[in-house]
C-alpha atoms as a PDB file:
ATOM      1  CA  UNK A   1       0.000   0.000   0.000  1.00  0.00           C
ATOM      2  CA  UNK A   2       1.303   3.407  -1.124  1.00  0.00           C
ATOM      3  CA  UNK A   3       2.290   6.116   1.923  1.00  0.00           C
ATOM      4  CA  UNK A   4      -1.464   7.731   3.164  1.00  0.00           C
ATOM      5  CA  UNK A   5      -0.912  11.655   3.706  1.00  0.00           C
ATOM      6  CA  UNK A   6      -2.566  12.474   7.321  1.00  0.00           C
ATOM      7  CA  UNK A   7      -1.847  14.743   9.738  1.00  0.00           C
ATOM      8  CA  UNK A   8      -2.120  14.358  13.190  1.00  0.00           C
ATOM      9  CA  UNK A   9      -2.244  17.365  16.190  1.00  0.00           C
ATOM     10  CA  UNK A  10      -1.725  16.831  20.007  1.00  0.00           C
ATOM     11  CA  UNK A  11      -4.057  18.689  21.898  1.00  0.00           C
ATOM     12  CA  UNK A  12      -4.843  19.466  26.028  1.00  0.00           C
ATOM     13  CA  UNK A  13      -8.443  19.323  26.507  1.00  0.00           C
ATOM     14  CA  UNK A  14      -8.868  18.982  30.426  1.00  0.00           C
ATOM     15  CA  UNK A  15      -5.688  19.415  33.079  1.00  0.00           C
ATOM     16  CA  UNK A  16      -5.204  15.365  32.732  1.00  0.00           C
ATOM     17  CA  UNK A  17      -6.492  14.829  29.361  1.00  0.00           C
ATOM     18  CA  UNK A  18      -5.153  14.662  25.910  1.00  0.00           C
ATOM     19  CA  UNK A  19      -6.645  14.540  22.872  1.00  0.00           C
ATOM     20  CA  UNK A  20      -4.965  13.452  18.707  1.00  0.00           C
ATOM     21  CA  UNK A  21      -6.906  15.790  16.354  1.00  0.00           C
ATOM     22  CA  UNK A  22      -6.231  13.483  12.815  1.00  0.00           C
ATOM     23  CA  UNK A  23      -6.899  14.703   9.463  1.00  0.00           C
ATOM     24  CA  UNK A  24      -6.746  13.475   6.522  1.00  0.00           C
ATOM     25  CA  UNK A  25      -9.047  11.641   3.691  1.00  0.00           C
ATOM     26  CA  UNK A  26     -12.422  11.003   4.249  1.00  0.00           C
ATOM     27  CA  UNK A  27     -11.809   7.230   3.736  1.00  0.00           C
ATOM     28  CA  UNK A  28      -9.317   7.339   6.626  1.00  0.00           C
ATOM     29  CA  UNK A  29     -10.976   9.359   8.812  1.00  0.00           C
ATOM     30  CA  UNK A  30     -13.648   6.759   8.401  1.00  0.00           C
ATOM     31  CA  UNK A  31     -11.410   3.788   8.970  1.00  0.00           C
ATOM     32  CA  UNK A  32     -10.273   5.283  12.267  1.00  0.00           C
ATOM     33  CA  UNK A  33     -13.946   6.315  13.132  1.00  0.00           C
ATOM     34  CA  UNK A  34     -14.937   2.763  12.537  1.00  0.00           C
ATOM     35  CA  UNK A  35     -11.886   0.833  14.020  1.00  0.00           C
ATOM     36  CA  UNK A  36     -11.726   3.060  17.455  1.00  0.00           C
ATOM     37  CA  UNK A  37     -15.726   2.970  17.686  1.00  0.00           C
ATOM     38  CA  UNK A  38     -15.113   3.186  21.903  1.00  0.00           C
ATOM     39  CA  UNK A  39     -13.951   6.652  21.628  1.00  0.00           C
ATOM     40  CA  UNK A  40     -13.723   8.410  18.298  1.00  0.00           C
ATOM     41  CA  UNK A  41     -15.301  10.833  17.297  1.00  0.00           C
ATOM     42  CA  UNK A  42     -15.854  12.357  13.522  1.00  0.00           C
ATOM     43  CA  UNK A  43     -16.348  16.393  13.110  1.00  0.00           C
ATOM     44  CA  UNK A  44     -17.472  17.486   9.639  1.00  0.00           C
ATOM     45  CA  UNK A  45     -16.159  21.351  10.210  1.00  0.00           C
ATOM     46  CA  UNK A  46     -13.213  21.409  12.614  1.00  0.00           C
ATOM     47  CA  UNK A  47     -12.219  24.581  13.648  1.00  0.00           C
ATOM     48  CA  UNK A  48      -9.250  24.193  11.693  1.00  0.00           C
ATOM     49  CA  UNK A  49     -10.306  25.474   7.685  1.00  0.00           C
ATOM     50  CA  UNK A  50     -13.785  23.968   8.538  1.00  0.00           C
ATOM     51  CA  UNK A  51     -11.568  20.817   7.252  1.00  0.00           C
ATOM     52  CA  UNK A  52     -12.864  17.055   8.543  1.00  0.00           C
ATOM     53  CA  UNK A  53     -11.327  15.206  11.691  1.00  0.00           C
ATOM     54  CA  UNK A  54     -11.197  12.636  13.983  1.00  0.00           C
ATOM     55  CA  UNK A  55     -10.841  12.871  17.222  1.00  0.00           C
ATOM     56  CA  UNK A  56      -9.070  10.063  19.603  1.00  0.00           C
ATOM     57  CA  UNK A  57      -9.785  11.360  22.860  1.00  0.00           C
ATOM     58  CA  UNK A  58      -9.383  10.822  26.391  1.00  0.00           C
ATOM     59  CA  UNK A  59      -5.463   9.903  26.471  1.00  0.00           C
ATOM     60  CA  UNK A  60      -4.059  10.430  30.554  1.00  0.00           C
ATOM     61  CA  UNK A  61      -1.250  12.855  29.429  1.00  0.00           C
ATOM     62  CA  UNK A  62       0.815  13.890  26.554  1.00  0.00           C
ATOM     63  CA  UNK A  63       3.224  11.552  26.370  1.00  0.00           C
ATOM     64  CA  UNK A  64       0.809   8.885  25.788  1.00  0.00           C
ATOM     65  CA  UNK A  65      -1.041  11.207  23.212  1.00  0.00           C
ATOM     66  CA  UNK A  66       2.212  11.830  21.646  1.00  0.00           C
ATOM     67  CA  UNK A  67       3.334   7.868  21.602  1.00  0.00           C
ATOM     68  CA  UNK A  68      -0.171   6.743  19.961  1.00  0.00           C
ATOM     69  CA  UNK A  69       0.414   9.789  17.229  1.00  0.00           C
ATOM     70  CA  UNK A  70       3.692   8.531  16.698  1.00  0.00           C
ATOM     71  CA  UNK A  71       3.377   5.231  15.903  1.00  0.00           C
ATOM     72  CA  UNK A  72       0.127   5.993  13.443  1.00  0.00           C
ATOM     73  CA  UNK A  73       2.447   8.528  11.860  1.00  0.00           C
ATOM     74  CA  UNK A  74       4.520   5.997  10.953  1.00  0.00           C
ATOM     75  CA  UNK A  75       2.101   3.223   9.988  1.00  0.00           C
ATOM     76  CA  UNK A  76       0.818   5.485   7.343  1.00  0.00           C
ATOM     77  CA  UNK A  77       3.900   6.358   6.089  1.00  0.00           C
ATOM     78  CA  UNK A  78       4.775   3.300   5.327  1.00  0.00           C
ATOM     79  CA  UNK A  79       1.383   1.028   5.533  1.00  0.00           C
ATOM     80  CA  UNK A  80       3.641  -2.737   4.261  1.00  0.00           C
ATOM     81  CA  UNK A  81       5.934  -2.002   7.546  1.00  0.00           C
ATOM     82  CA  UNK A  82       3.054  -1.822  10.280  1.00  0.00           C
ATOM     83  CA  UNK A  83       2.355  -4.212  12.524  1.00  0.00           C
ATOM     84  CA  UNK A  84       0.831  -7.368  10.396  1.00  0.00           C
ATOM     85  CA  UNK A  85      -0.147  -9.148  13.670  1.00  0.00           C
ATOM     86  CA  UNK A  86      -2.070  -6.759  15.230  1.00  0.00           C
ATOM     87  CA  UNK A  87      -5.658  -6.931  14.761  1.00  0.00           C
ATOM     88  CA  UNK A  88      -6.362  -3.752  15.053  1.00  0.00           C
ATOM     89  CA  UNK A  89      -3.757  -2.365  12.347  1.00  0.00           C
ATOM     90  CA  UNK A  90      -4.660  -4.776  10.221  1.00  0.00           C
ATOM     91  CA  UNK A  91      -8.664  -3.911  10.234  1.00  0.00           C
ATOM     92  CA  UNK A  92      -7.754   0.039  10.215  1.00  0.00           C
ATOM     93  CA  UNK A  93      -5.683  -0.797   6.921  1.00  0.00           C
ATOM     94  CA  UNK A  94      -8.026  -3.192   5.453  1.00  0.00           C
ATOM     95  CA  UNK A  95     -11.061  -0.300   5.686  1.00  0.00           C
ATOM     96  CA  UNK A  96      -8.429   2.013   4.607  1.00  0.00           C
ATOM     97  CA  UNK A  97      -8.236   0.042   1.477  1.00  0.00           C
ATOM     98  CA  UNK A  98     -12.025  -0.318   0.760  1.00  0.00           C
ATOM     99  CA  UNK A  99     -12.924   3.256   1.723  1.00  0.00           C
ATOM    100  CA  UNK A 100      -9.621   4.011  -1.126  1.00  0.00           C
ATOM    101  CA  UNK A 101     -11.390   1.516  -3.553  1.00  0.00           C
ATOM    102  CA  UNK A 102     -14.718   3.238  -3.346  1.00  0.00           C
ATOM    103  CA  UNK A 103     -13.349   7.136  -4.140  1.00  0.00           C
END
């Protein structure tokens, strides 16, 4: 699978809670939507250029937030290097792959 272009923003939303703003393609904003379905959230008109999001919230501090950014950062960058035995990798990149089908 080719690189996927996303980027991803570290926010503080409470004293003790961090959220990962992501943005990128509908189809992978979808994919995460639909694989993180405990927490995500999807907002049509950020505040950012009205542009799409997700939203992975509720992280305990930053350097959590900032670990779980990291690692999707890199995932996308290079989708045939991710994790192949995780199952949740591997469902985020198969919907990745239908949602990129279907556009």
């Amino acid at each position: 699978m080719n690189p996927i272009k996303c980027n991803f923003m570290v926010v503080q939303a409470a004293p003790d809670v961090w959220d990962v703003l992501i943005f990128a393609p509908p189809g992978v904003l979808k994919a995460f939507q639909e694989t993180y379905t405990s927490g995500a959230f999807f907002v049509e008109k950020s505040v950012f250029n009205q542009s799409p999001m997700v939203v992975i919230p509720a992280f305990p501090n930053k350097e959590h937030a900032e670990i779980w950014k990291e690692y999707w950062k890199s995932a996308l960058e290079d989708p045939d290097t991710s994790c192949q035995t995780c199952p949740t990798v591997r469902e985020f990149f198969e919907r990745v792959e239908k949602y990129l089908k279907n556009e």
